[in-house]
Protein backbone atom coordinates (compact mmCIF):
# COMPACT_ATOMS: atom_id res chain seq x y z
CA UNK A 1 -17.14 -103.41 24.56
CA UNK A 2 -15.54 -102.72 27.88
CA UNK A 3 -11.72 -102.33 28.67
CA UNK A 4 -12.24 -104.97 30.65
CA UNK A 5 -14.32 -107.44 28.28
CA UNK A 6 -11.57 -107.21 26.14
CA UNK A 7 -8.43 -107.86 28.26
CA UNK A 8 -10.31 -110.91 28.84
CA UNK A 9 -11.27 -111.93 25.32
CA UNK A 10 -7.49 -111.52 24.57
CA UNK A 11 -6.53 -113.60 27.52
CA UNK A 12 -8.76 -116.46 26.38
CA UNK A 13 -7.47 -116.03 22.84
CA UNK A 14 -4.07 -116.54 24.28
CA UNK A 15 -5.81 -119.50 26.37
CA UNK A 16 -6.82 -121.29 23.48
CA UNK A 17 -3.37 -121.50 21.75
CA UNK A 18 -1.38 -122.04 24.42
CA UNK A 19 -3.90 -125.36 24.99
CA UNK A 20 -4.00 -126.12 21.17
CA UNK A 21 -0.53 -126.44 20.61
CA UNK A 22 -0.36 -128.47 24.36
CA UNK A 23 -2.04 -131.42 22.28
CA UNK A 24 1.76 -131.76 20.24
CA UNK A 25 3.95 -131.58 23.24
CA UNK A 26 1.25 -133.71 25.27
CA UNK A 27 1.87 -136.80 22.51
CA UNK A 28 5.48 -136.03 22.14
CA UNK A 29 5.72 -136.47 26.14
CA UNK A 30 3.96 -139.80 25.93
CA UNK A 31 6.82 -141.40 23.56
CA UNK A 32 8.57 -141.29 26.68
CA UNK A 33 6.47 -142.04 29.69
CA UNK A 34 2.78 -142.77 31.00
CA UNK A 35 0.47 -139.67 31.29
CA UNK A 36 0.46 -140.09 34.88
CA UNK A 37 3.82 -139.79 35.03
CA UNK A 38 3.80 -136.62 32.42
CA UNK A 39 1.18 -135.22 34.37
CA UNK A 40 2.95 -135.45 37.65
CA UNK A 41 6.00 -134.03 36.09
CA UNK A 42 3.65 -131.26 34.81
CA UNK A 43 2.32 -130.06 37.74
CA UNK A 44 5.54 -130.34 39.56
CA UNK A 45 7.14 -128.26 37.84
CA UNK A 46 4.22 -125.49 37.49
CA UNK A 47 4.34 -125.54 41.23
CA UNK A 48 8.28 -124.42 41.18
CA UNK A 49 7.93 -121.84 38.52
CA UNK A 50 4.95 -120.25 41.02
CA UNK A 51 6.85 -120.75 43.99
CA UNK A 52 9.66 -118.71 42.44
CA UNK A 53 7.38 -115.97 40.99
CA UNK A 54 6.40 -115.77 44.41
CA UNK A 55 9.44 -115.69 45.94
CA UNK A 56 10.19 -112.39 43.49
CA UNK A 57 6.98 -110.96 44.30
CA UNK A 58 6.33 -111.43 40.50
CA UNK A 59 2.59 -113.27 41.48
CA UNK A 60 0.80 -112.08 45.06
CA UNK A 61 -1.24 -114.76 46.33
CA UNK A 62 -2.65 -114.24 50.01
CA UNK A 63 -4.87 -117.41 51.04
CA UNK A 64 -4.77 -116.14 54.74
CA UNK A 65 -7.81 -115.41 56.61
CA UNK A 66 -9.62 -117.09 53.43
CA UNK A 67 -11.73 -120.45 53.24
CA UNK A 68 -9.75 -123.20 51.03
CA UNK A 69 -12.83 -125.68 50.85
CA UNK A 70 -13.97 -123.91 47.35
CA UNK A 71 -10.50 -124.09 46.05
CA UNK A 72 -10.30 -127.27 46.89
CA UNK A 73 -13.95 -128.55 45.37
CA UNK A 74 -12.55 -126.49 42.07
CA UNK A 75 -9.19 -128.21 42.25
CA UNK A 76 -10.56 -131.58 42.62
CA UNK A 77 -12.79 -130.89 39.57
CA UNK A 78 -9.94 -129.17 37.36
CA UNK A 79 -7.19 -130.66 36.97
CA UNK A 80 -7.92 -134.12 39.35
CA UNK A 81 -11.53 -135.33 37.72
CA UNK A 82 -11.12 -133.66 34.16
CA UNK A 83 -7.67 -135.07 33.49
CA UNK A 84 -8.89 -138.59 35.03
CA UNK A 85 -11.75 -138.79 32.69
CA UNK A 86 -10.33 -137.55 29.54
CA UNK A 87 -7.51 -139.81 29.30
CA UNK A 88 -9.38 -142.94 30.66
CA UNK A 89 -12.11 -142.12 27.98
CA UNK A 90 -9.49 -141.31 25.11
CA UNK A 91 -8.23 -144.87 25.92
CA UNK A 92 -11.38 -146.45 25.71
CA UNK A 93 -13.22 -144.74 22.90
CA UNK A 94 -12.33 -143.49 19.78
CA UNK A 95 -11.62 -140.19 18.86
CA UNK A 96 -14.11 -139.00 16.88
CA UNK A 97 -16.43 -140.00 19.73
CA UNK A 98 -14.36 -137.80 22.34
CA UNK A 99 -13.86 -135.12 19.58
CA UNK A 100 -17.59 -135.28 19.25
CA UNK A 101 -18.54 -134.88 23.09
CA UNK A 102 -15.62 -132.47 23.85
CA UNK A 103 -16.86 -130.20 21.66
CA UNK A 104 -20.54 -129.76 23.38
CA UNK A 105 -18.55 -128.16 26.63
CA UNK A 106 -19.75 -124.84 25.56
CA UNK A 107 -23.28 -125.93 25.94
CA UNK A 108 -22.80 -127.69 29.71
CA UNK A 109 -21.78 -124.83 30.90
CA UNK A 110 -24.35 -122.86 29.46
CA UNK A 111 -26.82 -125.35 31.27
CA UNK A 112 -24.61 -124.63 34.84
CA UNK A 113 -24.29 -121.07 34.61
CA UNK A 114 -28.15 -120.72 34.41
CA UNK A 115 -28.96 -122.93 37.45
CA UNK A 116 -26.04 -122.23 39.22
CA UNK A 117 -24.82 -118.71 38.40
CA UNK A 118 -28.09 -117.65 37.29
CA UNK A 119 -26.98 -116.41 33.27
CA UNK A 120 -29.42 -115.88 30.80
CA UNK A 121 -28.19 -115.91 27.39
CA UNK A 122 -29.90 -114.31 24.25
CA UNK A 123 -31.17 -116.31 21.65
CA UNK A 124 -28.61 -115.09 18.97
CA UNK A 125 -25.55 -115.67 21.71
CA UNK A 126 -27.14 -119.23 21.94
CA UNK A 127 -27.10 -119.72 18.22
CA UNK A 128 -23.93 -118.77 17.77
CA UNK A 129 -23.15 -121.16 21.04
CA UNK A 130 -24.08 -124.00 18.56
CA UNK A 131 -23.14 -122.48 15.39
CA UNK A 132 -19.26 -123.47 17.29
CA UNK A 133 -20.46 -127.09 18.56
CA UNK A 134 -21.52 -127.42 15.01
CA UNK A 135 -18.66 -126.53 13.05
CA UNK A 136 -16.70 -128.86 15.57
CA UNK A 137 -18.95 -131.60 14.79
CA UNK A 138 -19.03 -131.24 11.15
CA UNK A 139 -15.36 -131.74 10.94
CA UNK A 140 -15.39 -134.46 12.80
CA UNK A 141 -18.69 -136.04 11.07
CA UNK A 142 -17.34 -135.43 7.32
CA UNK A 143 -13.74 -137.08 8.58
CA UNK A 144 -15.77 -140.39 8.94
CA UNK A 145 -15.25 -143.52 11.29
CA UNK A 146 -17.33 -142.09 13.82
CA UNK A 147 -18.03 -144.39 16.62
CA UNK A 148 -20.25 -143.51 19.09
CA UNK A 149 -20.67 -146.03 22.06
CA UNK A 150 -18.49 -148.58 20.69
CA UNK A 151 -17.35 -148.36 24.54
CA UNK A 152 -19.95 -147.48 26.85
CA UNK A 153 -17.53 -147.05 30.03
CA UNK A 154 -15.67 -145.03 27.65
CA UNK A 155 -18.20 -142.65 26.96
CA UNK A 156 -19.35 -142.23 30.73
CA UNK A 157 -15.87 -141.56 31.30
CA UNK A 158 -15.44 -139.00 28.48
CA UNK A 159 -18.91 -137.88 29.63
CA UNK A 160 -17.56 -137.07 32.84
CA UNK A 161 -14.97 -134.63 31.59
CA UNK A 162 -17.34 -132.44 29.51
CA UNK A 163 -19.26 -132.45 33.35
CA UNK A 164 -15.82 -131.66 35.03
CA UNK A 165 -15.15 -128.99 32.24
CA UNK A 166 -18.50 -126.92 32.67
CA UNK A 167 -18.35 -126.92 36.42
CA UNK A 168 -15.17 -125.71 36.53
CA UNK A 169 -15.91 -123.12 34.02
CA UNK A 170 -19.12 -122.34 36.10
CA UNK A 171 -17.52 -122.69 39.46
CA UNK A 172 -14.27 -120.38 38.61
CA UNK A 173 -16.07 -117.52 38.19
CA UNK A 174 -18.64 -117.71 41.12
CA UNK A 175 -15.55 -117.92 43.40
CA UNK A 176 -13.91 -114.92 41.83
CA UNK A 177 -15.40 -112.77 43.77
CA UNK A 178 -13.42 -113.94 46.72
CA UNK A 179 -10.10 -115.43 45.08
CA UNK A 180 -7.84 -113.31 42.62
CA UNK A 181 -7.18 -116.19 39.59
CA UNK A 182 -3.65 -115.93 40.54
CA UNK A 183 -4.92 -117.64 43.77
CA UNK A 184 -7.09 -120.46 42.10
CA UNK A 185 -4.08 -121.22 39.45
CA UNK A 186 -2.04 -121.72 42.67
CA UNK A 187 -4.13 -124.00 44.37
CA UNK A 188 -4.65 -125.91 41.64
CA UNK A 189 -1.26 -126.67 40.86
CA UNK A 190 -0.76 -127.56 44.17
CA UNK A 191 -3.18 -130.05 44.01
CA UNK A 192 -2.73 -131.21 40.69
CA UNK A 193 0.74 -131.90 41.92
CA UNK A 194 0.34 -133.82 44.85
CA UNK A 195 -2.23 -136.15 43.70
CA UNK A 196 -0.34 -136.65 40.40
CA UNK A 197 2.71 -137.23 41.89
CA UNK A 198 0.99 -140.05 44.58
CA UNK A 199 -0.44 -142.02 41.79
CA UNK A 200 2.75 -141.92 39.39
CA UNK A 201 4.90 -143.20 42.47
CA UNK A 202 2.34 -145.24 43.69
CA UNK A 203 2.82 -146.96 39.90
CA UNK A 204 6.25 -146.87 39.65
CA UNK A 205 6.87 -148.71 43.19
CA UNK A 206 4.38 -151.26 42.09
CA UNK A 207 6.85 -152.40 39.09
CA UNK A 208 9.73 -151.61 41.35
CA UNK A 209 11.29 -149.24 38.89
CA UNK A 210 10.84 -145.67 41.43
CA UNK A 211 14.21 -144.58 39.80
CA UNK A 212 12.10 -144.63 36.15
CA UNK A 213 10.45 -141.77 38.02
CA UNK A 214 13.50 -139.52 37.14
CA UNK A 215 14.55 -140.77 34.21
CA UNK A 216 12.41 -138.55 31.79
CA UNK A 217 14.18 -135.91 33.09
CA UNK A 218 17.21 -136.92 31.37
CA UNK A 219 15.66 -136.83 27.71
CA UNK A 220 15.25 -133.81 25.93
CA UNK A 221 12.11 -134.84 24.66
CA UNK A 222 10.37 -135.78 27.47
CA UNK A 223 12.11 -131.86 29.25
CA UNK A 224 10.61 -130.06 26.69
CA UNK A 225 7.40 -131.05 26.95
CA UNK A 226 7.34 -131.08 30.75
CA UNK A 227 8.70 -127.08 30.44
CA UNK A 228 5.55 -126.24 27.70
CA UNK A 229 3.14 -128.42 29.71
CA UNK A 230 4.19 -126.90 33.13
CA UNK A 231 4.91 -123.49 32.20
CA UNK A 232 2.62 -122.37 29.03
CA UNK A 233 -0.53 -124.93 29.57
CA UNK A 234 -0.52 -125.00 33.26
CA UNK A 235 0.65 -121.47 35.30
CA UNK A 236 -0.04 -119.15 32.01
CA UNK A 237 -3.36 -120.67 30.43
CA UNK A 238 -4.71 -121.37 33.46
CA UNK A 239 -4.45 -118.30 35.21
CA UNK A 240 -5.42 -116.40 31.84
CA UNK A 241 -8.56 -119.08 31.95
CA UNK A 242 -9.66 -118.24 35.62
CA UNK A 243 -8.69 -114.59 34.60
CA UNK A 244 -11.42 -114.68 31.50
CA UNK A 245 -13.54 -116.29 33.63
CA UNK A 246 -13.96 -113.78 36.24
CA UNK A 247 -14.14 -111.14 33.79
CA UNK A 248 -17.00 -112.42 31.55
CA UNK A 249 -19.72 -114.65 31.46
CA UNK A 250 -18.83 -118.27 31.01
CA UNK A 251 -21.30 -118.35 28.21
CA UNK A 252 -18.72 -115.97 26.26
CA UNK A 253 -15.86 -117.79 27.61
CA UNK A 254 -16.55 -121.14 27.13
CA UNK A 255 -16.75 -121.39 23.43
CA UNK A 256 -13.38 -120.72 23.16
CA UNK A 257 -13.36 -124.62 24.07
CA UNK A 258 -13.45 -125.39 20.78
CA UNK A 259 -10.88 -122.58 19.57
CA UNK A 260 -8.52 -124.25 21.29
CA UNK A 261 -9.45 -127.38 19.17
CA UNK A 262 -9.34 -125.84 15.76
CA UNK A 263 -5.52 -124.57 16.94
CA UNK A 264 -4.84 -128.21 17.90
CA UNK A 265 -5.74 -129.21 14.17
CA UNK A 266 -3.62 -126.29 12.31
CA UNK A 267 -0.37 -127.21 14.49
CA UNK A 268 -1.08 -130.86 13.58
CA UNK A 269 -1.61 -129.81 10.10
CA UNK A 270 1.75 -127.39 10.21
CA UNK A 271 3.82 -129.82 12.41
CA UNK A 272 2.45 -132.99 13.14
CA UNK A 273 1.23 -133.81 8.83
CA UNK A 274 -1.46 -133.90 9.44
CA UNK A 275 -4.13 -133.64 6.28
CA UNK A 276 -6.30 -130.97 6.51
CA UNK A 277 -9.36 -130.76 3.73
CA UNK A 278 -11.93 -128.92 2.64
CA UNK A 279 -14.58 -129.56 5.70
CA UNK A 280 -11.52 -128.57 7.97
CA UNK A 281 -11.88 -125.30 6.64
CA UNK A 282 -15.88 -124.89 6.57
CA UNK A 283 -15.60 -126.62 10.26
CA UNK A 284 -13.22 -123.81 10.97
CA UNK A 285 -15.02 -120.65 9.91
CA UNK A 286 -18.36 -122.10 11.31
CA UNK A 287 -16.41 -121.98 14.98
CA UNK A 288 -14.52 -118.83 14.45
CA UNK A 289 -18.44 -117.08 13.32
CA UNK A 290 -19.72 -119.09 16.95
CA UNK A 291 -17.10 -117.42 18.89
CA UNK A 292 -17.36 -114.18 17.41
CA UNK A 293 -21.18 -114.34 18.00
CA UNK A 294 -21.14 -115.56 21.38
CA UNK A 295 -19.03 -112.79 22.29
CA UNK A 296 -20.97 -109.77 20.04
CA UNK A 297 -24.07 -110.52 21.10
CA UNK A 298 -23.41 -111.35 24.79
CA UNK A 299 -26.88 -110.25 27.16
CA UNK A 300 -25.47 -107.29 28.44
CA UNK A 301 -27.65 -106.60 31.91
CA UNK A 302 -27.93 -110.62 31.77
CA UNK A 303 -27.75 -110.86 35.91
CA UNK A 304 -27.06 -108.70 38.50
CA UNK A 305 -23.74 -111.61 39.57
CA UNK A 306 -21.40 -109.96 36.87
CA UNK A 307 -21.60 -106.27 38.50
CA UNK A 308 -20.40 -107.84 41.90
CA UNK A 309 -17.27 -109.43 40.45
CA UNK A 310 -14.39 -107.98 42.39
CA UNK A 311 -12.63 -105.48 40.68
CA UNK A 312 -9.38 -105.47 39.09
């Protein structure tokens, strides 16, 4: 394994708890306000912490001279689309069902990185694909009270975020040849924080309450989980996501989808009391044997796109 390969296999293992442990402070945030308004707050506040690393010449990001159309298609579809989905479809289905879907992310983007990137994968790298999406589903099969289209709006909508989360997986790295991931990560906070913001004070003038929008800010709670959400899930996992992804093939990187699931379970296990049982643990080894795999026995002359990545 390359230097390279596994700078980027650290980054995503980084990735993967920073966004497990994002699930706590994400319900902790929601005693306190809307997820509009949490995610507006979010990406608010990711945008100042990048402004300022810019401003210290901490983070170089040089969009001159440089088309913004694909940032913007990959902004629209991560964080805009996904986040929209997700949270319409966690409202309106249960969560088994959105456990269940979530968790086949890994094989989307497998589909869009061969039609759209061109990746072949091996047939033991594909195995071990859905050795993960099976110990994810296992879990979440042995737990019981699965309903699956209970809600059929609900699963279009939850549907649409396992979409959202393979083309951005898929689209990341075809535009890293052109934009370092500290310049995606930027955009996309920039984004996310505009539209956010719009719809959360669009809301809040609709009940005539636009001072609620700063009162969130005065509860320790509700600061906390902004800080984690803005700082740790949004300018640091992100940029170590787009960084994994321009490094290696999204086949490799997006099984670590469902890592970042198994986290979410231990922290609810270690803070949240959450029970955890015997399948928890079978689930658990069957996805940390898929990711393993999937990264072992990666295709390594797979396509010709990975040697024209732009180097570090």
């Amino acid at each position: 394994m390359q230097k390279e390969e596994k700078k980027a296999i650290i980054a995503g293992l980084i990735c993967s708890m920073i966004f497990g442990f994002s699930f706590l402070f994400t319900k902790r945030g929601l005693e306190v306000m809307d997820i509009y308004h949490l995610l507006a707050l979010r990406f608010s506040f990711a945008f100042i912490v990048f402004l300022i690393l810019r401003g210290t010449g901490f983070v170089k990001v040089n969009l001159r001279e440089k088309s913004i159309l694909p940032l913007i298609l990959i902004s629209i579809i991560e964080p805009i689309l996904y986040f929209i989905f997700e949270t319409t479809g966690v409202k309106l289905t249960s969560s088994s069902e959105t456990g269940m879907m979530i968790a086949v992310i890994p094989v989307v983007t497998l589909i869009f990185a061969f039609f759209i990137l061109g990746e072949r994968s091996g047939r033991k790298q594909i195995f071990f694909i859905f050795l993960s999406v099976f110990g994810m589903a296992f879990m979440i099969l042995m737990k019981g009270k699965l309903e699956v289209g209970k809600n059929l709006l609900g699963t279009v909508f939850v549907l649409g975020a396992v979409v959202s989360a393979g083309l951005y997986n898929v689209i990341s790295r075809k535009i890293s040849k052109e934009y370092t991931p500290e310049e995606i990560t930027y955009f996309m906070m920039i984004v996310g924080m505009f539209f956010f913001n719009a719809v959360s004070i669009i809301d809040h003038t609709k009940k005539g309450n636009i001072s609620g929008y700063f009162l969130p800010l005065f509860n320790l709670k509700a600061v906390f989980s902004v800080v984690y959400l803005g700082f740790f899930s949004s300018v640091v996992a992100y940029f170590l996501l787009n960084y994994m992804l321009s490094r290696i093939e999204t086949s490799r990187s997006s099984v670590f989808s469902n890592l970042t699931t198994l986290i979410s379970i231990i922290a609810g296990v270690i803070w949240g009391d959450e029970s955890f049982y015997w399948y928890n643990a079978v689930g658990s080894l069957l996805i940390l044997i898929g990711v393993w795999g999937a990264n072992r026995f990666s295709e390594k002359a797979q396509v010709d796109y990975a040697s024209d990545l732009r180097p570090e």
